[in-house]
C-alpha atoms as a PDB file:
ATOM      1  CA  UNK A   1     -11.487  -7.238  -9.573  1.00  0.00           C
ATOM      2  CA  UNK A   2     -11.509  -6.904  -5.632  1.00  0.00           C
ATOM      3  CA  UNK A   3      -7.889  -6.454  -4.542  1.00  0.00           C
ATOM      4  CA  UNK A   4      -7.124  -5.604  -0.899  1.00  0.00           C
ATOM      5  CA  UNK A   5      -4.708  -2.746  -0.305  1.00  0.00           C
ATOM      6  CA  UNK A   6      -3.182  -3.313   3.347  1.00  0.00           C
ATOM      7  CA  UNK A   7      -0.742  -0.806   5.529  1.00  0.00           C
ATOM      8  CA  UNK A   8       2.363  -2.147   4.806  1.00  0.00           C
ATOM      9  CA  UNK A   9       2.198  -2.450   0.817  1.00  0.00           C
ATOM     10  CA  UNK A  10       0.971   1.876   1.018  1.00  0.00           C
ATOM     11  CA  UNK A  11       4.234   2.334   2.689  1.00  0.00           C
ATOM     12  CA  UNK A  12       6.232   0.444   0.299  1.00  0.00           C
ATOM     13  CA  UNK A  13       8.982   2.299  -1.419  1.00  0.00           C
ATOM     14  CA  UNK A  14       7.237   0.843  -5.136  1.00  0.00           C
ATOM     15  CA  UNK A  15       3.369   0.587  -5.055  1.00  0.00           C
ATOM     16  CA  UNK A  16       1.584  -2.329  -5.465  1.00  0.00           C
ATOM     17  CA  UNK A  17       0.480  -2.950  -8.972  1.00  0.00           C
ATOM     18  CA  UNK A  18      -2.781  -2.459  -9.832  1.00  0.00           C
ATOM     19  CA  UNK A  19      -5.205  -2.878 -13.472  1.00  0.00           C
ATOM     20  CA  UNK A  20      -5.690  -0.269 -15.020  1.00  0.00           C
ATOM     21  CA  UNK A  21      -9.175  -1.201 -15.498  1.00  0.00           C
ATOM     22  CA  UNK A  22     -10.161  -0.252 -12.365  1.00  0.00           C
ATOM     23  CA  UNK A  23     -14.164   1.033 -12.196  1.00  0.00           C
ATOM     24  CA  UNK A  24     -14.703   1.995  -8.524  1.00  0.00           C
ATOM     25  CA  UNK A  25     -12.439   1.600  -5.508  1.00  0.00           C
ATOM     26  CA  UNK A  26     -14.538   1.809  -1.812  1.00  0.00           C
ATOM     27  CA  UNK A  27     -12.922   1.568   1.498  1.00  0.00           C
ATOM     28  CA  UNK A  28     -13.014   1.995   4.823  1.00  0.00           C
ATOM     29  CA  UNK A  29      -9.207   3.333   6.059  1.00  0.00           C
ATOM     30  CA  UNK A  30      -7.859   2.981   9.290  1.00  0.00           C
ATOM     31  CA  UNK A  31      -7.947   5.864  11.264  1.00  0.00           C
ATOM     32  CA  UNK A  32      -4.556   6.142  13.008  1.00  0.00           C
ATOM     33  CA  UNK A  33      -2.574   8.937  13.295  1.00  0.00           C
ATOM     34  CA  UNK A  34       1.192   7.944  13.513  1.00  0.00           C
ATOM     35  CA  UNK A  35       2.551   9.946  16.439  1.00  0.00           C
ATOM     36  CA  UNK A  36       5.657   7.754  18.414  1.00  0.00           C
ATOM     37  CA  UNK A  37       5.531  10.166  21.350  1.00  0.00           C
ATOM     38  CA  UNK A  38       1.785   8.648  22.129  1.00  0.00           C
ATOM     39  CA  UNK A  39       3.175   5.305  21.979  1.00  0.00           C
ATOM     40  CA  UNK A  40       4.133   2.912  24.765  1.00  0.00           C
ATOM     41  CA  UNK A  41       8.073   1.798  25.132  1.00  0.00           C
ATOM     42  CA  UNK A  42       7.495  -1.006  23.908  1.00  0.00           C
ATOM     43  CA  UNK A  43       6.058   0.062  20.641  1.00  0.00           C
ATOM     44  CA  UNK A  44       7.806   3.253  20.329  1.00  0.00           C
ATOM     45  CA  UNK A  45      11.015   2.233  18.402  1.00  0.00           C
ATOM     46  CA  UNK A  46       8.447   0.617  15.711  1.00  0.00           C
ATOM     47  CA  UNK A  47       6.567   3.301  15.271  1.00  0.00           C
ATOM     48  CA  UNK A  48       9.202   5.434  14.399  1.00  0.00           C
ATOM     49  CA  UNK A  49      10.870   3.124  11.983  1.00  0.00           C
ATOM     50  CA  UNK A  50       6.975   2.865  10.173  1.00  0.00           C
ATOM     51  CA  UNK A  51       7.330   6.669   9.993  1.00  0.00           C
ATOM     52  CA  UNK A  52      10.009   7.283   9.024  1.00  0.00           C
ATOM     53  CA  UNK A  53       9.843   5.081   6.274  1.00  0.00           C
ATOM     54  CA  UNK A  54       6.203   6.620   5.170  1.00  0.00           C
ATOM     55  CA  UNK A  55       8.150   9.542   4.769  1.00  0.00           C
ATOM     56  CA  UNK A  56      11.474   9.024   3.409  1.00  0.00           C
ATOM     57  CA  UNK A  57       9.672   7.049   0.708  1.00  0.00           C
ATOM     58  CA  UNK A  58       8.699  10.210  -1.265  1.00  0.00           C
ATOM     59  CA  UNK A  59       5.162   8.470  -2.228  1.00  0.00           C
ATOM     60  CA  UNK A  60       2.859  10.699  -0.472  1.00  0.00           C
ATOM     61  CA  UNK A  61       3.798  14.519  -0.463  1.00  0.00           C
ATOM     62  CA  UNK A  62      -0.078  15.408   0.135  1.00  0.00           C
ATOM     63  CA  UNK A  63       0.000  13.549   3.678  1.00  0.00           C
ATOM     64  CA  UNK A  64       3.288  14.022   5.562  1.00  0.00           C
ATOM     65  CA  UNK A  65       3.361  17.776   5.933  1.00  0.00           C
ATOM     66  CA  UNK A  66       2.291  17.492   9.290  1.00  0.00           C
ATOM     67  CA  UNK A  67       1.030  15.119  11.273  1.00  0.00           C
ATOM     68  CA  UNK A  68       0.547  11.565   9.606  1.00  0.00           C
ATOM     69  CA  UNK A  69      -2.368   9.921   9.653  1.00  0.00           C
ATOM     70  CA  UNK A  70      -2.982   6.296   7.604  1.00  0.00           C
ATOM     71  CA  UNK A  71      -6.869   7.593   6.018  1.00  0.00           C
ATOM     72  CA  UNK A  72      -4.644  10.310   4.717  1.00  0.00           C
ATOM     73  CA  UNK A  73      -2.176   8.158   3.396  1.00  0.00           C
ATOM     74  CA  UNK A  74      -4.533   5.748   1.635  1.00  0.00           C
ATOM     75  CA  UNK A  75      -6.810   8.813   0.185  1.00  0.00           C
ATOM     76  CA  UNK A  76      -4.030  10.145  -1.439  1.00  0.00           C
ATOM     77  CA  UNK A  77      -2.665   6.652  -3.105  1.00  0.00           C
ATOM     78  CA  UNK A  78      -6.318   6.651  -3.798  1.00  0.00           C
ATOM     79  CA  UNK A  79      -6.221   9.944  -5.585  1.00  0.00           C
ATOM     80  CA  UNK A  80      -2.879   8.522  -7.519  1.00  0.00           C
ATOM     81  CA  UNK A  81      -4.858   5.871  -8.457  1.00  0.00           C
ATOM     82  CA  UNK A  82      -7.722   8.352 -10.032  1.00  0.00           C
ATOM     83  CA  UNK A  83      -5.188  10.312 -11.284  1.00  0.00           C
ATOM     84  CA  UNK A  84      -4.544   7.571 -14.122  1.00  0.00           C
ATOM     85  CA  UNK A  85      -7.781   6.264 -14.587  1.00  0.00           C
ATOM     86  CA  UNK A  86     -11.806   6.956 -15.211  1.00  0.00           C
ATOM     87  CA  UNK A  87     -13.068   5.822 -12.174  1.00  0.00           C
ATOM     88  CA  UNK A  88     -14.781   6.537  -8.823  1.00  0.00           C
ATOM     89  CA  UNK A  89     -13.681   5.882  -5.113  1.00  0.00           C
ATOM     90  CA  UNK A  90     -16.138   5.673  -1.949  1.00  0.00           C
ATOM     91  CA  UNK A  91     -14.320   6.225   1.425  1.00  0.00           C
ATOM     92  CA  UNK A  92     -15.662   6.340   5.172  1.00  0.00           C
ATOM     93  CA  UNK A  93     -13.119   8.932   6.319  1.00  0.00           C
ATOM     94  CA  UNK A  94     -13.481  11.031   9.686  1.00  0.00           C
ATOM     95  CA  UNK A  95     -15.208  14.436   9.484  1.00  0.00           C
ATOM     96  CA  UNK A  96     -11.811  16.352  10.879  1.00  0.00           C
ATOM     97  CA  UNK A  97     -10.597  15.654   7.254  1.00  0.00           C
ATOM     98  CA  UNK A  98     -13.230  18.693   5.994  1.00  0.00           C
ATOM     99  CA  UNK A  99     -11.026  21.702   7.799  1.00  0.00           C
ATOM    100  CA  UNK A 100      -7.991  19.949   9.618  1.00  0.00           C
ATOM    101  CA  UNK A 101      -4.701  21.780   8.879  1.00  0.00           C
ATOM    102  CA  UNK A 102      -3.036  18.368   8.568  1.00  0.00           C
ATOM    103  CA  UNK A 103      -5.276  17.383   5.698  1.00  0.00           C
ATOM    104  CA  UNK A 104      -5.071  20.979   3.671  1.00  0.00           C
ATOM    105  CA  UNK A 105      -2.849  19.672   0.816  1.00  0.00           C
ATOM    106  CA  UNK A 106      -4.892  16.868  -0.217  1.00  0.00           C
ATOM    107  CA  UNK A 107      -8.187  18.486   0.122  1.00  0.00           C
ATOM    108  CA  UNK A 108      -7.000  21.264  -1.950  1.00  0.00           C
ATOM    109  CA  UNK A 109      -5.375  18.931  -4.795  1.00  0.00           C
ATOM    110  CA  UNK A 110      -9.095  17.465  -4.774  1.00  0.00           C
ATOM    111  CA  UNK A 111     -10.896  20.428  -5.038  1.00  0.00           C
ATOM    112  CA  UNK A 112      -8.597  21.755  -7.738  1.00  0.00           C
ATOM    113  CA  UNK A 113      -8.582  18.697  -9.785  1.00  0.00           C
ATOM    114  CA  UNK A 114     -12.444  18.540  -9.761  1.00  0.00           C
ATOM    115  CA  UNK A 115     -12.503  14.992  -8.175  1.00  0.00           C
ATOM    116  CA  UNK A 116     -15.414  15.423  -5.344  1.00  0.00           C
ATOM    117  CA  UNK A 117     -18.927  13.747  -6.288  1.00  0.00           C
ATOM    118  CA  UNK A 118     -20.292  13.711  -3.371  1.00  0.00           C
ATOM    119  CA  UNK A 119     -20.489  13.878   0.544  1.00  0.00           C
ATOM    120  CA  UNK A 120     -22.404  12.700   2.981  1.00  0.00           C
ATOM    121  CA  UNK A 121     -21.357  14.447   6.565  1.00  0.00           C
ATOM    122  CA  UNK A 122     -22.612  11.859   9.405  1.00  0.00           C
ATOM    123  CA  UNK A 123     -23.034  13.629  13.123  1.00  0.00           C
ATOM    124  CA  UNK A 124     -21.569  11.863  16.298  1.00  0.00           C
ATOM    125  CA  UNK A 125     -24.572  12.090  17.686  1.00  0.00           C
ATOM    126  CA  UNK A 126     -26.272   9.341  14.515  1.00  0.00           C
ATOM    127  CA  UNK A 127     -24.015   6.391  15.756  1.00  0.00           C
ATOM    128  CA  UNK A 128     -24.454   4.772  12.652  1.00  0.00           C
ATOM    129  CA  UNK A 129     -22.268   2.455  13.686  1.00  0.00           C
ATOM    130  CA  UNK A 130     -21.362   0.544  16.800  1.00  0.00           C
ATOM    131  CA  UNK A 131     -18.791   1.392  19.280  1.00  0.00           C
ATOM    132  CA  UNK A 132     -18.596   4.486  17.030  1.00  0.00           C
ATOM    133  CA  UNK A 133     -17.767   7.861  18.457  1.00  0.00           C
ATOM    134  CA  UNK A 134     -16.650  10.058  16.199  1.00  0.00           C
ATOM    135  CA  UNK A 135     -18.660  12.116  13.249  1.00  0.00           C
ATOM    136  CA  UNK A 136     -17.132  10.648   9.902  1.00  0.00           C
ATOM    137  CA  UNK A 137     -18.161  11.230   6.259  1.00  0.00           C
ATOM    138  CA  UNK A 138     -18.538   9.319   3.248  1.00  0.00           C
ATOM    139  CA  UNK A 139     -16.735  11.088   0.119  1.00  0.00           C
ATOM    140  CA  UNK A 140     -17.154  10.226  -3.655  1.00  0.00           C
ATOM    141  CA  UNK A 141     -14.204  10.674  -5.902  1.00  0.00           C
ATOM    142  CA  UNK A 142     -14.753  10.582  -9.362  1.00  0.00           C
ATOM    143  CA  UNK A 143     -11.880  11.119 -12.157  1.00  0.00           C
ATOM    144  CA  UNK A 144     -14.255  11.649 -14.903  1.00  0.00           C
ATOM    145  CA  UNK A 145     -15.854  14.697 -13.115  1.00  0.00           C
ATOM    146  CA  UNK A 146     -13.770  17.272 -13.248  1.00  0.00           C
ATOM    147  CA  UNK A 147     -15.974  19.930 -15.703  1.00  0.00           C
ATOM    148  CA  UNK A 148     -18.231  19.985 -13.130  1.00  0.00           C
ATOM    149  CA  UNK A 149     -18.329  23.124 -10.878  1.00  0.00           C
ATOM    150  CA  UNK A 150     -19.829  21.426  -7.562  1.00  0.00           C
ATOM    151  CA  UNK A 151     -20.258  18.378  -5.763  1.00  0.00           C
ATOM    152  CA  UNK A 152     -23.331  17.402  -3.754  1.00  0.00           C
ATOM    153  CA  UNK A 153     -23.740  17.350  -0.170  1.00  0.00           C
ATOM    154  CA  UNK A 154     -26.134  16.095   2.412  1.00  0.00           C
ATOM    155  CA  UNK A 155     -26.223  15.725   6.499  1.00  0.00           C
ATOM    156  CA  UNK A 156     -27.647  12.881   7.806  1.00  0.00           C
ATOM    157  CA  UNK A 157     -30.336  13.896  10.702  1.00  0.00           C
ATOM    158  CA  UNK A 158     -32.070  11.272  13.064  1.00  0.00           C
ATOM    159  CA  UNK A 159     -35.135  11.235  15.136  1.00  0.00           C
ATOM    160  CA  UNK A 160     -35.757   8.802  17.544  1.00  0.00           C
ATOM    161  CA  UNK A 161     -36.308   5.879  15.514  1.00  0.00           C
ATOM    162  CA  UNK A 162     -34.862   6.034  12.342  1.00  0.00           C
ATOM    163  CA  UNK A 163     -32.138   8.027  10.309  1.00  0.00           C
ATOM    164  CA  UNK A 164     -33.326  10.614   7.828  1.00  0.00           C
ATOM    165  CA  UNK A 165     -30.470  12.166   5.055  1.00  0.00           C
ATOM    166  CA  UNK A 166     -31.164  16.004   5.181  1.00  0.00           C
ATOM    167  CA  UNK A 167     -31.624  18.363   2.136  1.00  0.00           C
ATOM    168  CA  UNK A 168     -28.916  17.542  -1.068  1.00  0.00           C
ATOM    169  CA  UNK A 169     -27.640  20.837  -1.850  1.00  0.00           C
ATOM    170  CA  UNK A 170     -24.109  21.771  -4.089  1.00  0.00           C
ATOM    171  CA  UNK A 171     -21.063  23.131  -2.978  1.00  0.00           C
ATOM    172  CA  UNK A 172     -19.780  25.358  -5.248  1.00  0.00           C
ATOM    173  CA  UNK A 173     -15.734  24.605  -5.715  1.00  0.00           C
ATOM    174  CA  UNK A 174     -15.113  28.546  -6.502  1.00  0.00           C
ATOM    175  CA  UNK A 175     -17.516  29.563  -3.570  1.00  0.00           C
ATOM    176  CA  UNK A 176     -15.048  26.905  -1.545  1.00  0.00           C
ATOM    177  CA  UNK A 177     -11.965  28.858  -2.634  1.00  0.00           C
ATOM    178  CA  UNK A 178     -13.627  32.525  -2.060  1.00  0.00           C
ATOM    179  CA  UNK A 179     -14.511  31.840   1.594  1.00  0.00           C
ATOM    180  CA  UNK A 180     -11.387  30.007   2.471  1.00  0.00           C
ATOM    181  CA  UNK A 181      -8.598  30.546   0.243  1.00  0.00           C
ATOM    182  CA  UNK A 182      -6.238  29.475   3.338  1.00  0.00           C
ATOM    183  CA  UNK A 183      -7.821  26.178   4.351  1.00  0.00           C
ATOM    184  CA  UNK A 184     -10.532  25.130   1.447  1.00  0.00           C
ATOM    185  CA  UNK A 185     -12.741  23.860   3.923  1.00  0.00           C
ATOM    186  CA  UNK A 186     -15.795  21.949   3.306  1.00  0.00           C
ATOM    187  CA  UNK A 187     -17.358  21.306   6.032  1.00  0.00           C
ATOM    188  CA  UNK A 188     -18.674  24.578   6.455  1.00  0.00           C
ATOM    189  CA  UNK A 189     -20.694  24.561   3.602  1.00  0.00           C
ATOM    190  CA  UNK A 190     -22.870  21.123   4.086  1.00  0.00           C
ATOM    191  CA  UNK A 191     -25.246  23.038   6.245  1.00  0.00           C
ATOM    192  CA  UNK A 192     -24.768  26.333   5.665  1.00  0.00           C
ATOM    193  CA  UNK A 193     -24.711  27.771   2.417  1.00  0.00           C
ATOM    194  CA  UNK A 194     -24.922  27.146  -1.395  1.00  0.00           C
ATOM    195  CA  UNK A 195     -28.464  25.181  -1.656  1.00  0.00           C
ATOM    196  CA  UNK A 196     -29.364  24.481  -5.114  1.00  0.00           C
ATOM    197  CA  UNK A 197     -31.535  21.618  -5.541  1.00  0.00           C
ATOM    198  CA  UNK A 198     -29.563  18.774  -7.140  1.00  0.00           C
END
């Protein structure tokens, strides 16, 4: 089943209705955080009325601590989704997500709850894709993970021709809470530390 979730049915004070059958979700979010002040005049008065009702509708307590961003927003109706089902989720989401502030509460509800796979950390410098500038990653949820003590990770690398994916190693979710109980980062670890062959 291929069903499209758009913006305006995530902010929707009743979600939309999905199987529960569901084997694998992927997606590619928009990246957009909702901040009025940055808008123009002319947009301004509808982009507080979109956040304000993101907000007031209760739906996503992970994502509107701070500032609002729409990948947020859709990873954590993702996670909802998860949350009710055996199944896995792919999502292109940008790097910042591994140790923003803004994005704390839902990456600690998915390291505590076991959900991470897998991620694949993608430099700015790759430009995987065009008109790209940002360093993004590619995470792998799975709900029917969660005895598992790690999830794998991987850089990509390039040379001059062609992209390479770097050395799989685990991250450890207790090493992940030891070394930063505050902010649960991830990032940190990709390159760094924990390299067990997996």
């Amino acid at each position: 089943i291929i069903q499209p979730i758009n913006e305006m049915s995530i902010i929707k004070e009743s979600y939309i209705s999905l199987p529960k059958n569901i084997n694998y979700i992927r997606t590619n979010h928009p990246y957009q955080c909702l901040k009025p002040a940055k808008s123009t005049n002319k947009h301004k008065q509808q982009a507080f009325i979109y956040l304000n009702k993101v907000k007031k509708s209760g739906n996503y307590p992970l994502s509107t601590t701070r500032a609002i961003d729409l990948y947020r927003i859709f990873m954590e109706r993702i996670y909802q989704i998860l949350s009710d089902t055996s199944a896995k989720a792919g999502m292109i989401i940008p790097k910042s997500f591994s140790n923003d502030l803004s994005a704390k509460p839902l990456r600690e509800k998915l390291i505590s709850d076991k959900l991470i796979q897998e991620i694949i950390f993608i430099p700015e410098k790759i430009k995987l894709f065009d008109n790209v500038t940002q360093s993004f990653i590619i995470i792998v949820l799975n709900s029917s993970n969660k005895s598992t003590k790690g999830f794998k990770t991987v850089t990509m690398k390039s040379n001059v021709k062609k992209i390479l994916m770097g050395k799989t190693s685990v991250s450890k979710y207790d090493d992940i809470i030891s070394l930063f109980p505050d902010q649960k980062n991830i990032v940190d670890l990709c390159c760094l530390l924990y390299t067990s062959d997996a």
